[in-house]
Protein backbone atom coordinates (compact mmCIF):
# COMPACT_ATOMS: atom_id res chain seq x y z
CA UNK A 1 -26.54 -14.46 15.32
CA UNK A 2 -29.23 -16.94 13.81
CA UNK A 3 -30.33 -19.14 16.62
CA UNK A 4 -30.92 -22.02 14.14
CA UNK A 5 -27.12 -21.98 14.17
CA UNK A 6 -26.38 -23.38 17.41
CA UNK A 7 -22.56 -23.63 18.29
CA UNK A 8 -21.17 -27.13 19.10
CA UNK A 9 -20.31 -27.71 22.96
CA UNK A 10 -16.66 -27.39 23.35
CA UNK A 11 -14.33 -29.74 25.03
CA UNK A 12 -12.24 -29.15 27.78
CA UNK A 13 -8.54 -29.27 25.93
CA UNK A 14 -7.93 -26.36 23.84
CA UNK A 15 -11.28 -24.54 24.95
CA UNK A 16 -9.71 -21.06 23.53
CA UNK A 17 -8.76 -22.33 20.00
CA UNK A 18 -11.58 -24.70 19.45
CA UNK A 19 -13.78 -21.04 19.95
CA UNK A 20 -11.88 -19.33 17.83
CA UNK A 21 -12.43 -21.99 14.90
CA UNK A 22 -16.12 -22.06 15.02
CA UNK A 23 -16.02 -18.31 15.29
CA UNK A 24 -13.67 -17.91 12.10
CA UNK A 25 -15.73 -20.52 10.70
CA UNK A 26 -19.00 -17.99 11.02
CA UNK A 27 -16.83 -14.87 9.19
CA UNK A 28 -15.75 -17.13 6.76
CA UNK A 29 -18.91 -18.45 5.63
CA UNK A 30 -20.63 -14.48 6.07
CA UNK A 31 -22.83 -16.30 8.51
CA UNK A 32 -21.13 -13.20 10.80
CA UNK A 33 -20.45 -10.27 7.94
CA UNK A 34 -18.05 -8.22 7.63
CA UNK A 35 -19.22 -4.65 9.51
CA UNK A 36 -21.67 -6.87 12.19
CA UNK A 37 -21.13 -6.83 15.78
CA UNK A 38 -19.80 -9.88 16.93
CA UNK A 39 -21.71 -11.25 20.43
CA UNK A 40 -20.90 -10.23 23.59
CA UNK A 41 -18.29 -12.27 25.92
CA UNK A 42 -21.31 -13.16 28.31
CA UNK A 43 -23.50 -14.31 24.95
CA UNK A 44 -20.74 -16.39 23.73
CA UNK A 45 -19.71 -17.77 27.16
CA UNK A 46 -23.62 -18.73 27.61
CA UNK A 47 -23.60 -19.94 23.86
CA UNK A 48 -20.39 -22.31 23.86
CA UNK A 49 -20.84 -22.98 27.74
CA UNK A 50 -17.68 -21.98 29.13
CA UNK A 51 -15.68 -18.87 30.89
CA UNK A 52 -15.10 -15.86 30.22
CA UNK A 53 -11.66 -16.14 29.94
CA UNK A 54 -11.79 -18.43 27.25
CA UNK A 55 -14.31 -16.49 25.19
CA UNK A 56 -11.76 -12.97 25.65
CA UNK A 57 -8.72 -15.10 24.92
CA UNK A 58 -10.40 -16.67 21.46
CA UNK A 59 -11.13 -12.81 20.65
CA UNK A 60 -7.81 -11.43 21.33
CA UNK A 61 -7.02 -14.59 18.68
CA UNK A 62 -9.36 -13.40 16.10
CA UNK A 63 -8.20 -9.66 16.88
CA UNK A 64 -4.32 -10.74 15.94
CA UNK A 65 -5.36 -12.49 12.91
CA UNK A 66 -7.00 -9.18 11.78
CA UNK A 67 -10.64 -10.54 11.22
CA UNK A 68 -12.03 -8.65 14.03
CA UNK A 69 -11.59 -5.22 15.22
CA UNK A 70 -12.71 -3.00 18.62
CA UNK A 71 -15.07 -0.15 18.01
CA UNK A 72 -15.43 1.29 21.30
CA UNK A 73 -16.26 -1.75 24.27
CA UNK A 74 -17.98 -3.80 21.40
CA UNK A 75 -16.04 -6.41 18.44
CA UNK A 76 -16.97 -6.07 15.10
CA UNK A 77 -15.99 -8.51 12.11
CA UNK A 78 -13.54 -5.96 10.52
CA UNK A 79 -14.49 -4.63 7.60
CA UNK A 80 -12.09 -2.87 4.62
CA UNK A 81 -14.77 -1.73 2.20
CA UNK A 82 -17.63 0.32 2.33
CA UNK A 83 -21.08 -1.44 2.99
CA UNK A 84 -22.52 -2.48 -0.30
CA UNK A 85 -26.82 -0.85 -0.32
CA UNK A 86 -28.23 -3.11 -3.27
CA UNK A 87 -32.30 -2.17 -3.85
CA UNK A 88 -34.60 -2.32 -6.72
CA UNK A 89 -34.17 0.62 -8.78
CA UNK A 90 -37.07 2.63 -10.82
CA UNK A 91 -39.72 0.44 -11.80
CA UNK A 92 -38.08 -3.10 -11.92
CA UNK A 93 -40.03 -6.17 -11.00
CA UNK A 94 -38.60 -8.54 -8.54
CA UNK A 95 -37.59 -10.94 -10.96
CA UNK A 96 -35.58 -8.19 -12.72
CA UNK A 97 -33.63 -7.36 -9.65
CA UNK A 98 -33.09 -10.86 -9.15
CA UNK A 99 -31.43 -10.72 -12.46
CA UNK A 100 -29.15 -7.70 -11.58
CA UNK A 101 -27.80 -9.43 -8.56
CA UNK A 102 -26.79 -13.12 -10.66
CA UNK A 103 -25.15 -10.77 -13.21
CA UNK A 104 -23.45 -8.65 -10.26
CA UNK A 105 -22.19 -12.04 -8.54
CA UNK A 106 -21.64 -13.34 -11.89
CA UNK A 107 -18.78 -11.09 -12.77
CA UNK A 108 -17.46 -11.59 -9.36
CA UNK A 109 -17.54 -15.12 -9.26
CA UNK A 110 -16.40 -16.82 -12.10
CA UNK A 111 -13.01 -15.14 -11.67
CA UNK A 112 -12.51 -15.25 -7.83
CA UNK A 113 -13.16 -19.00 -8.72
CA UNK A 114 -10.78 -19.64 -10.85
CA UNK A 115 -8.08 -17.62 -8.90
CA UNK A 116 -9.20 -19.59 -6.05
CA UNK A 117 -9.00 -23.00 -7.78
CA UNK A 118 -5.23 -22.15 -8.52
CA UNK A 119 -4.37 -20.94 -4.89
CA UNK A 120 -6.54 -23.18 -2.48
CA UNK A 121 -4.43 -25.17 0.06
CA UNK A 122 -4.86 -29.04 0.62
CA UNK A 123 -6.95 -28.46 3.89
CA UNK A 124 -9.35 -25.89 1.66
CA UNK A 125 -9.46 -28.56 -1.16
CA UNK A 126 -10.55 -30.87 1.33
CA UNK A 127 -12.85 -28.83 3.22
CA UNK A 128 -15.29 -28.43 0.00
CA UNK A 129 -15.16 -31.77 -1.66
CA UNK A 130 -16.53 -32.57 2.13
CA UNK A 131 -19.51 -29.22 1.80
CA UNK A 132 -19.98 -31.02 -1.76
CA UNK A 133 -20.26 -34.72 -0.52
CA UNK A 134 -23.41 -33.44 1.18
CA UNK A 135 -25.47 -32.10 -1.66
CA UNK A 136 -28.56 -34.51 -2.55
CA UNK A 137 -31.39 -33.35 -3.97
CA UNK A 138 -33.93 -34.65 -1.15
CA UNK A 139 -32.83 -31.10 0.61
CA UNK A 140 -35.03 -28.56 2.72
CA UNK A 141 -34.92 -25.86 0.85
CA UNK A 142 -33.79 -24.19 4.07
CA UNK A 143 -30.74 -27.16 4.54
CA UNK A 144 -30.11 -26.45 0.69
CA UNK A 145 -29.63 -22.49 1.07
CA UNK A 146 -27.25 -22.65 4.00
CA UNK A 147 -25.31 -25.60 2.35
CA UNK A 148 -25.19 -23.27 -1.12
CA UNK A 149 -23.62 -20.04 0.86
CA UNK A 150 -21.23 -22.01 2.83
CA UNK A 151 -19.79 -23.75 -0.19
CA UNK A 152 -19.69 -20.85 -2.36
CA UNK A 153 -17.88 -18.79 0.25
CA UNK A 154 -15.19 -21.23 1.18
CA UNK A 155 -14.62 -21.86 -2.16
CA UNK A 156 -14.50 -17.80 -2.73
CA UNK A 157 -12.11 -17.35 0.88
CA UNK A 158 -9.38 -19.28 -1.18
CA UNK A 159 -8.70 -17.01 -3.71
CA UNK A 160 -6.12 -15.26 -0.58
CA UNK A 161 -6.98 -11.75 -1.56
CA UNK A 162 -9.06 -9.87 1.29
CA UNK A 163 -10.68 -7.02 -0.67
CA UNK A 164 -12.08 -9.16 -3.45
CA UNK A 165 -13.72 -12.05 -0.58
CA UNK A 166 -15.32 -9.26 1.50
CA UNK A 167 -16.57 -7.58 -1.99
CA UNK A 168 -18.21 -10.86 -3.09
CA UNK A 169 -19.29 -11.56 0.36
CA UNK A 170 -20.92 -8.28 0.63
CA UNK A 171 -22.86 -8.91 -2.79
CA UNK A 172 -23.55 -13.08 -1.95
CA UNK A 173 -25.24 -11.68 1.48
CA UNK A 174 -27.55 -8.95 -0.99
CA UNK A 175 -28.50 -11.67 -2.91
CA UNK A 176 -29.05 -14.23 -0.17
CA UNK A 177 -31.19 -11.53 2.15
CA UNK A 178 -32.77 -10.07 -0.76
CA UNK A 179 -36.72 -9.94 -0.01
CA UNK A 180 -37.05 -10.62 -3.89
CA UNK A 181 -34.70 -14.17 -4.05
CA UNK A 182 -37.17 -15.41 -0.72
CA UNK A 183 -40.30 -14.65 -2.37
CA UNK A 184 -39.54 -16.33 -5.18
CA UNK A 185 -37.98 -19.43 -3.43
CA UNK A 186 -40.96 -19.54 -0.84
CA UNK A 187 -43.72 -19.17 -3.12
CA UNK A 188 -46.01 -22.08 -2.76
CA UNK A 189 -46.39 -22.16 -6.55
CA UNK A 190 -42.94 -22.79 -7.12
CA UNK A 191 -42.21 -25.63 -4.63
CA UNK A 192 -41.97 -28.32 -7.40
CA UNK A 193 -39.73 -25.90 -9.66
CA UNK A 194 -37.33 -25.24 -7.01
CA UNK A 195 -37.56 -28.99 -5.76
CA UNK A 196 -35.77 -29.20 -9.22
CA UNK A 197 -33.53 -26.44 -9.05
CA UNK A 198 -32.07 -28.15 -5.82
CA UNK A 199 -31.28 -31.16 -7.29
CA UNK A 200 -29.62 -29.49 -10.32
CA UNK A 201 -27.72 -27.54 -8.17
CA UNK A 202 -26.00 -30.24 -5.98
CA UNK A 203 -25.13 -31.38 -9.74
CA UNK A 204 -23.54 -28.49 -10.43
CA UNK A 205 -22.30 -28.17 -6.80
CA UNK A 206 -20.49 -31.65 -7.53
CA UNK A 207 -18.66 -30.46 -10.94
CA UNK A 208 -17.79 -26.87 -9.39
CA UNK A 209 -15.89 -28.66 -6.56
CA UNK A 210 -14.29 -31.46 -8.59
CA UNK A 211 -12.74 -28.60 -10.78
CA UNK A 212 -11.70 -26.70 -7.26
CA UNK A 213 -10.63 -30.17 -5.70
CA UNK A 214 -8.34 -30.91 -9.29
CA UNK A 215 -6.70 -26.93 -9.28
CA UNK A 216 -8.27 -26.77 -12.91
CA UNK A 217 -9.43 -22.96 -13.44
CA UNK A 218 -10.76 -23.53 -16.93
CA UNK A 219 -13.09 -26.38 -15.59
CA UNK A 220 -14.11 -24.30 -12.38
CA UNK A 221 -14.92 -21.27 -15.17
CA UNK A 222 -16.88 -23.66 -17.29
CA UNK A 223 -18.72 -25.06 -14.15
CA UNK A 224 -19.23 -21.70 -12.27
CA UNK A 225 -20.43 -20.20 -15.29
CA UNK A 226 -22.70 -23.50 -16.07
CA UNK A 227 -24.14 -23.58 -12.94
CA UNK A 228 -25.13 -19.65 -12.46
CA UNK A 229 -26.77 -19.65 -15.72
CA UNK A 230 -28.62 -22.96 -14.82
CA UNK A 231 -30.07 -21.22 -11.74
CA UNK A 232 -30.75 -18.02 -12.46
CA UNK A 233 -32.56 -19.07 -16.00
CA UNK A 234 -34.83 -21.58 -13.27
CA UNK A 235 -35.93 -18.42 -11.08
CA UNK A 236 -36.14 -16.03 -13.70
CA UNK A 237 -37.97 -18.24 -16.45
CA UNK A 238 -39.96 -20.87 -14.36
CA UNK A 239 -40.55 -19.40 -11.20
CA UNK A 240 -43.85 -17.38 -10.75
């Protein structure tokens, strides 16, 4: 697990349960994918400062709500599908594959959106006009690409059908790990072009949750689709 992701010291009252949020919180957001080996109890019980006990009884809690499995003495974030291998094919530049993997999420996204804008739950409607509120466009681009998964997969873990959140977790985690997507974000030639792309983002960030927040599907479509198209025509056509 990233150690720029430190876990929050835990309280005293409820020490289980308050583990077992931040933990869900992790496979929720594919900070912790599905198929990866969850830490060890003595990790965790160094991590969140606390026994054992409380670490085995938040992963007997996970374990009963079916989002982690044993393999053997080791946890894993269960997993339902097979893992997804994405790679640049033949003789496709980076930009190309980039491409492949907007059109891939794409036709995953702009669907499991608007299902999810139907389905989402108060607390889930709440949860990502919150993510949204903290869009600016003064972001690291570092900030700005941990913000951008976490809102896109809470938005995506309220469409309450399993297969299709691990399937467009699997592909948001290609896309987000790609060495391609990093170059082109990283490149020192681009840092005023994706300056730009941040702050059109959190714009588009703004009108995809408003849409979520209202239950509207044909605004979330229009704004899902709007905002892809926005940022994949800024690394594909302006980014070097």
């Amino acid at each position: 697990m990233p150690d720029d992701h430190p876990f929050e010291p835990i309280s005293r009252q409820t020490v289980s349960s308050q583990i077992r949020t931040q933990l869900l919180e992790r496979i929720t957001t594919g900070e912790l994918a599905p198929g990866a080996r969850m830490p060890s109890e003595r990790d965790l019980s160094e991590r969140f400062r606390v026994a054992r006990t409380s670490v085995r009884e938040a992963m007997q809690g996970l374990a009963s709500l079916g989002v982690v499995e044993r393999r053997g003495n080791r946890s894993y974030v269960a997993e339902h599908l097979p893992e997804v291998v994405v790679a640049p094919g033949g003789a496709g530049n980076g930009k190309s594959f980039v491409a492949e993997l907007f059109e891939t999420r794409r036709a995953l996204e702009v669907p499991l959106f608007e299902m999810a804008a139907v389905r989402a739950s108060d607390e889930d409607r709440e949860r990502v006009a919150s993510l949204a509120a903290r869009f600016n466009g003064s972001l690291e681009i570092g900030k700005f690409r941990r913000l951008d998964r976490e809102f896109h997969t809470t938005i995506a873990a309220s469409c309450d059908n399993p297969l299709l959140i691990e399937l467009y977790g699997k592909v948001l985690d290609r896309l987000f790990r790609s060495v391609e997507f990093f170059t082109l974000l990283s490149s020192e030639a681009n840092q005023a072009e994706v300056a730009k792309i941040i702050a059109d983002s959190s714009d588009g960030h703004h009108a995809i949750a408003a849409a979520f927040v209202a239950g509207d599907a044909t605004a979330m479509r229009l704004a899902a689709e709007s905002h892809l198209d926005q940022v994949e025509h800024s690394m594909i056509d302006k980014l070097t």
